[in-house]
Protein backbone atom coordinates (compact mmCIF):
# COMPACT_ATOMS: atom_id res chain seq x y z
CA UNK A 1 0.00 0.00 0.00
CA UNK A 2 2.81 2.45 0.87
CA UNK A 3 4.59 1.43 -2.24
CA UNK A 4 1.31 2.10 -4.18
CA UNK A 5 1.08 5.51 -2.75
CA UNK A 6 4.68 6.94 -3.06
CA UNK A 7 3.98 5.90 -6.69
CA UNK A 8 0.34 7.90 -6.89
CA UNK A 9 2.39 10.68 -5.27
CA UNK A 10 5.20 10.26 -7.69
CA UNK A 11 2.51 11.25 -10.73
CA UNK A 12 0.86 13.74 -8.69
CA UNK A 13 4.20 15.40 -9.26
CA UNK A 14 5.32 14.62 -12.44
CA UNK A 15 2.06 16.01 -13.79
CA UNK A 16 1.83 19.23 -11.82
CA UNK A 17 5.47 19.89 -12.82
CA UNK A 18 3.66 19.30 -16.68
CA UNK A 19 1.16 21.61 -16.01
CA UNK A 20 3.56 24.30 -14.58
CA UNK A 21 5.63 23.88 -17.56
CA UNK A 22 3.28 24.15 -20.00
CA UNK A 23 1.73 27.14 -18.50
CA UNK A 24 5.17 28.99 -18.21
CA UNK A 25 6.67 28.31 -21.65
CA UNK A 26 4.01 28.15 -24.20
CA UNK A 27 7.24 28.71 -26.86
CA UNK A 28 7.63 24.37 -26.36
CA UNK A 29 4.97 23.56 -28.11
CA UNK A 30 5.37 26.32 -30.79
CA UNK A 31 8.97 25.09 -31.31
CA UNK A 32 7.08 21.75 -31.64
CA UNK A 33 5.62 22.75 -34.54
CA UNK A 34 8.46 24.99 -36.05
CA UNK A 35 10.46 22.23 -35.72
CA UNK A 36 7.94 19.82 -37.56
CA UNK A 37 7.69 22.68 -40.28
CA UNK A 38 11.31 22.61 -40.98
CA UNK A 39 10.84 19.20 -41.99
CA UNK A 40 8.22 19.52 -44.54
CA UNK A 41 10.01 22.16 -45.77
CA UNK A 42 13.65 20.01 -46.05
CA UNK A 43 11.69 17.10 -47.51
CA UNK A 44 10.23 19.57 -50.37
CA UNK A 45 13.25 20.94 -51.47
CA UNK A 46 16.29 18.68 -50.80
CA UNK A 47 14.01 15.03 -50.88
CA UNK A 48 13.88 15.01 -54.96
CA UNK A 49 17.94 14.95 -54.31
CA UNK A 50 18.48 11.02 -53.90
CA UNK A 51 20.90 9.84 -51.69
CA UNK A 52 22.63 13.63 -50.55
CA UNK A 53 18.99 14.91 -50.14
CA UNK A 54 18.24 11.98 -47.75
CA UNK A 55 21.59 12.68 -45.64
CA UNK A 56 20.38 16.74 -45.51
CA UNK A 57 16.86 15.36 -44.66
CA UNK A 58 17.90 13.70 -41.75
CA UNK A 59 20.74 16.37 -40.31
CA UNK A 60 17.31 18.91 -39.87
CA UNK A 61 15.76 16.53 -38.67
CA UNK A 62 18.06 15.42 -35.93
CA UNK A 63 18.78 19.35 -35.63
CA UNK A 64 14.57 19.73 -34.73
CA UNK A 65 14.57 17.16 -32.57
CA UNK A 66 17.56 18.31 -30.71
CA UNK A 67 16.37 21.62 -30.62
CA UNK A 68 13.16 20.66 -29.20
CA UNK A 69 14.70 18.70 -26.39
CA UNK A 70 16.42 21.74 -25.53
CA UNK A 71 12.81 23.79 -24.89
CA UNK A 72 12.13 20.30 -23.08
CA UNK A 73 14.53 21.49 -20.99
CA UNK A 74 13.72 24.97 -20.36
CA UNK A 75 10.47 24.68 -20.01
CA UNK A 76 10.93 21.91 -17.00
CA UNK A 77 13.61 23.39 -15.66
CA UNK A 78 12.82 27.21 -15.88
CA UNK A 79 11.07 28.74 -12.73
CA UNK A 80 9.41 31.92 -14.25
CA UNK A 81 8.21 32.49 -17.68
CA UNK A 82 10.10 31.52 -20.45
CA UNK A 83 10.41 34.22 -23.35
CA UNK A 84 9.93 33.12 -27.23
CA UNK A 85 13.95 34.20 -27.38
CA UNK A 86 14.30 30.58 -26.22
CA UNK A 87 13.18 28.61 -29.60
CA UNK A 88 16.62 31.20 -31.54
CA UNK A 89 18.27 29.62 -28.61
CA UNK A 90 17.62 26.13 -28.92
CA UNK A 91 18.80 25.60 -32.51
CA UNK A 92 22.12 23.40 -32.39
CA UNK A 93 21.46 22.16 -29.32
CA UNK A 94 21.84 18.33 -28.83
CA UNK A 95 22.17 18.15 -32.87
CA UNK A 96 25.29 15.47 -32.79
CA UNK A 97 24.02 13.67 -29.69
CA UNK A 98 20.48 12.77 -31.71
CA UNK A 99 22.27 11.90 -35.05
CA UNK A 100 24.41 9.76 -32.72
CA UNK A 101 21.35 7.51 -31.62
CA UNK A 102 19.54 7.92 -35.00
CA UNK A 103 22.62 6.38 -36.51
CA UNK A 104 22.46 3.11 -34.37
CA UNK A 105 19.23 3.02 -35.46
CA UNK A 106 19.06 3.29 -39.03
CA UNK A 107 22.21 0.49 -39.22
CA UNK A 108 20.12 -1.33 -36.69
CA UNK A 109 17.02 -1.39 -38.89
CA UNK A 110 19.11 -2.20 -41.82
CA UNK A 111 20.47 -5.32 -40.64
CA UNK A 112 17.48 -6.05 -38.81
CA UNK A 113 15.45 -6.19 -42.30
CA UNK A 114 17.90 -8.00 -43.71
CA UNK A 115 17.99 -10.97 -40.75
CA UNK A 116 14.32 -10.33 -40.84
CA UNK A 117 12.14 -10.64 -43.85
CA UNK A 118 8.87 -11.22 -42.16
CA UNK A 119 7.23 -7.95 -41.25
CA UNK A 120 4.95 -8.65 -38.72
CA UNK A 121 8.18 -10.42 -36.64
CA UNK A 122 10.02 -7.09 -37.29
CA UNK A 123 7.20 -5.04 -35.76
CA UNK A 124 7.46 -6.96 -32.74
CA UNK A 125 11.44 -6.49 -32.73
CA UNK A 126 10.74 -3.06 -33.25
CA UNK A 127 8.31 -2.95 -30.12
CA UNK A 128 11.01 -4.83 -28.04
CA UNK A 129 13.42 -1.85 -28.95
CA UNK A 130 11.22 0.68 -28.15
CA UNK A 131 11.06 -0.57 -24.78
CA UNK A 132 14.58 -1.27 -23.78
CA UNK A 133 15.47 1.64 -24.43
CA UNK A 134 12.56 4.32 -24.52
CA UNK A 135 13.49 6.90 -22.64
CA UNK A 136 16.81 8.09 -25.35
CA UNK A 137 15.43 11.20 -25.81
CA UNK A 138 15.32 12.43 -21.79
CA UNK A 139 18.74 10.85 -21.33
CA UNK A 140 19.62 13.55 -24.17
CA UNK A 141 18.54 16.51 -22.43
CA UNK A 142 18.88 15.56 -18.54
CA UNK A 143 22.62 13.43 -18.38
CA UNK A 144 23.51 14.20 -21.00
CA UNK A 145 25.56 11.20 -21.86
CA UNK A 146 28.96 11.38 -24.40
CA UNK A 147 28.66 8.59 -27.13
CA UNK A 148 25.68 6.88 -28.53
CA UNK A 149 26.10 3.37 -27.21
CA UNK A 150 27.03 5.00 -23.74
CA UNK A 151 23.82 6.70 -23.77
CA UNK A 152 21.82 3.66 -24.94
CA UNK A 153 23.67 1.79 -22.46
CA UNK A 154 22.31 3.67 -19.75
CA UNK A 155 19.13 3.92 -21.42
CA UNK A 156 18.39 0.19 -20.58
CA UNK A 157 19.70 0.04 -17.17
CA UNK A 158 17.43 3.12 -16.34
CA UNK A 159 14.76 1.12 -18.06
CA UNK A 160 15.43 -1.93 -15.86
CA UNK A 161 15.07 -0.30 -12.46
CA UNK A 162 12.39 2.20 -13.33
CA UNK A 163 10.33 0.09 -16.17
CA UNK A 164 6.68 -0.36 -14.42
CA UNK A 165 6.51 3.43 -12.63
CA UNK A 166 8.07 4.81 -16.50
CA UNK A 167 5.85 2.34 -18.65
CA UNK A 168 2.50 2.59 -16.42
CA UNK A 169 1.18 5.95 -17.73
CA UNK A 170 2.00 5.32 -21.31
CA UNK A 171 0.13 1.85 -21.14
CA UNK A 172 -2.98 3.94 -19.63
CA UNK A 173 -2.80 6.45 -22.24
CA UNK A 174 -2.14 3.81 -25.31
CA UNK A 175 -5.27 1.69 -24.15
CA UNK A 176 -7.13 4.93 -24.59
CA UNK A 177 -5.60 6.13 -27.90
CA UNK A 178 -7.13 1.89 -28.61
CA UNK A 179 -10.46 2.73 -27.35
CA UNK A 180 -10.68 5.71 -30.00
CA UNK A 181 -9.33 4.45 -32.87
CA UNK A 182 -7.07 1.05 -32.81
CA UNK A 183 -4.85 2.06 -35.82
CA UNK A 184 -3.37 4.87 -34.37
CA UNK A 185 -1.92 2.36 -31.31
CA UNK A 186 1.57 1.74 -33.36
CA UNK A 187 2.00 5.54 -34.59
CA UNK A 188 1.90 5.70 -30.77
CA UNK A 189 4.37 3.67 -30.07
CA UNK A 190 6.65 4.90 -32.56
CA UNK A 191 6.23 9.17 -31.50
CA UNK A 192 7.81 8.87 -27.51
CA UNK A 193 11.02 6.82 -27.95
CA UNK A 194 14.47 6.26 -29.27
CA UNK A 195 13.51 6.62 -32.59
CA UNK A 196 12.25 11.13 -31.71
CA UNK A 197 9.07 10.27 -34.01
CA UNK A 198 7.67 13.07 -31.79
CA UNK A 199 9.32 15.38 -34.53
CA UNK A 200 7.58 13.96 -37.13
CA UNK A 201 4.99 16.11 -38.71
CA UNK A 202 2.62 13.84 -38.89
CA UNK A 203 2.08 14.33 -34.87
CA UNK A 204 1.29 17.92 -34.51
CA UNK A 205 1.60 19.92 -38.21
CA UNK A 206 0.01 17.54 -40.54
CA UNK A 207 -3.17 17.36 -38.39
CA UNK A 208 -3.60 21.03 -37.72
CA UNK A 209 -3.04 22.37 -41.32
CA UNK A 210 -5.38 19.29 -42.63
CA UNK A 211 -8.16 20.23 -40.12
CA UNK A 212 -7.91 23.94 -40.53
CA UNK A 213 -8.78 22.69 -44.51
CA UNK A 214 -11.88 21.05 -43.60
CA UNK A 215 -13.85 23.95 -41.98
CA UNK A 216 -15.46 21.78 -39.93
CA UNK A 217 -15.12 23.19 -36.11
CA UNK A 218 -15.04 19.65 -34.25
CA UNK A 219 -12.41 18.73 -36.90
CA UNK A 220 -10.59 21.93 -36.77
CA UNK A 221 -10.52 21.25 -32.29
CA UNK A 222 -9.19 17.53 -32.95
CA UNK A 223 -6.53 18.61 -35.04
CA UNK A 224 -5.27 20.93 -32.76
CA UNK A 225 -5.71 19.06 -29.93
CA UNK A 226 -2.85 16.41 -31.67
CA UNK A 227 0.31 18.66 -31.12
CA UNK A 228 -0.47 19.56 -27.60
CA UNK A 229 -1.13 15.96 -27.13
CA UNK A 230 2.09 14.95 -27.98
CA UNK A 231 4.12 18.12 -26.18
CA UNK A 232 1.87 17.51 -23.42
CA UNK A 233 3.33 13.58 -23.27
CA UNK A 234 6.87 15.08 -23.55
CA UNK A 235 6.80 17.03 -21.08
CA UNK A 236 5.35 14.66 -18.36
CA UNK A 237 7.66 12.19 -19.41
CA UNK A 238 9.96 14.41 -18.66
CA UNK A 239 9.07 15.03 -15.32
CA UNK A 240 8.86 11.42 -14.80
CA UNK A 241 12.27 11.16 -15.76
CA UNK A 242 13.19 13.94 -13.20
CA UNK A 243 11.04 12.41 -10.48
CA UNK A 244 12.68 9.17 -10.92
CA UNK A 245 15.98 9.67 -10.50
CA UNK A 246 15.31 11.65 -6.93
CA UNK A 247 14.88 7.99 -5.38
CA UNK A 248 13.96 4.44 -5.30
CA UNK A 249 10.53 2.42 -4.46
CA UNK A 250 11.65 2.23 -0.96
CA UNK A 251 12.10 5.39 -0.13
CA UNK A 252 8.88 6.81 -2.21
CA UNK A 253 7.39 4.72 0.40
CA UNK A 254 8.96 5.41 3.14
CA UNK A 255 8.31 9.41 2.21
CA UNK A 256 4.40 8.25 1.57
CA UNK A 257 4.05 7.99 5.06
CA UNK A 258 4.55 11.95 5.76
């Protein structure tokens, strides 16, 4: 009971420390979208380029993410309000330390289609991944950790002592994204992980700008309601992260009692 308590607690904070955050630096989720912009627009003009278009592609895009992490950051971090100077500050930040862990990806995924021909096996490889070593993106931004395999190193043991309080809300949250609409479960998946999907348009821009084309009010709410979704999940997993590290299950217990 005490352990179930400290860990009740232990959201209670995590998701006040959200709400702070989102309240005090409303330039997050507007870098969110800047950042998802600058993709489209890197995919429309250096895309048609083959193989040197696809390398540009995905230096922006480790560049958004990174910057993004950095408002992360600021905005959990920061204890008054945060100015819109901040999204000019955040570009370069944690640039090489994303195209670090993309690259051990994208090798990964190559040899792992290759060893692999059968998708639906992959998928589930592909979940297993996402787990072991899911929260990448907040070992970015709050240890930041020298050296890709260092970082996804740490990655999993963090995962192994912290796995049920880390994995609980996300499980809570996915069976409700299931109860709406089941094919969105896997897009899920993919957006808050190792793999920064959360930067991918198709989370936050590509709903707003298709809604805003319908004209249809209920559509138009939905869409926006999508990007501060997914900066909303960011920055309570970042919290998490935060709250985590300040102790074990013991001693959330032990401080349940007072």
């Amino acid at each position: 009971m005490k352990t179930i308590m400290g860990t009740w607690k232990l959201y209670a904070a995590a998701g006040q420390a959200t709400g702070r955050a989102m309240l005090r630096a409303p330039a997050g989720l507007v870098g969110l979208l800047a950042a998802q912009a600058s993709i489209v627009l890197a995919m429309t003009l250096f895309a048609p380029l083959g193989l040197i278009g696809g390398f540009i592609v995905g230096f922006i895009m480790a560049a958004a993410a990174g910057a993004y992490l950095h408002l992360l950051d600021v905005s959990l971090t920061s204890h008054h309000a945060v100015g819109w100077g901040v999204i000019r500050e955040s570009m370069g930040r944690y640039v090489w330390e994303v195209i670090g862990v993309m690259f051990v990806f994208w090798i990964g995924g190559m040899a792992l289609e290759y060893v692999i021909p059968d998708a639906r096996l992959l998928t589930a490889v592909w979940l297993v991944v996402f787990v072991l070593f899911n929260p990448a993106p907040e070992m970015i931004y709050q240890r930041h950790n020298a050296g890709s395999m260092a970082l996804l190193s740490d990655a999993l043991s963090w995962v192994k002592q912290n796995g049920p309080e880390w994995f609980a809300p996300m499980v809570v949250l996915g069976c409700g994204i299931v109860l709406f609409d089941p094919d969105l479960l896997l897009p899920y998946l993919q957006a808050f992980g190792p793999r920064f999907d959360f930067i991918n348009p198709s989370h936050g821009l590509a709903p707003v700008l298709g809604a805003l084309g319908s004209g249809n009010p209920l559509t138009i709410a939905i869409g926006i309601l999508v990007p501060v979704l997914t900066h909303l999940v960011m920055l309570f997993r970042g919290a998490l992260f935060k709250e985590l590290g300040t102790g074990g299950r013991r001693s959330r217990a032990w401080q349940s009692q007072f």
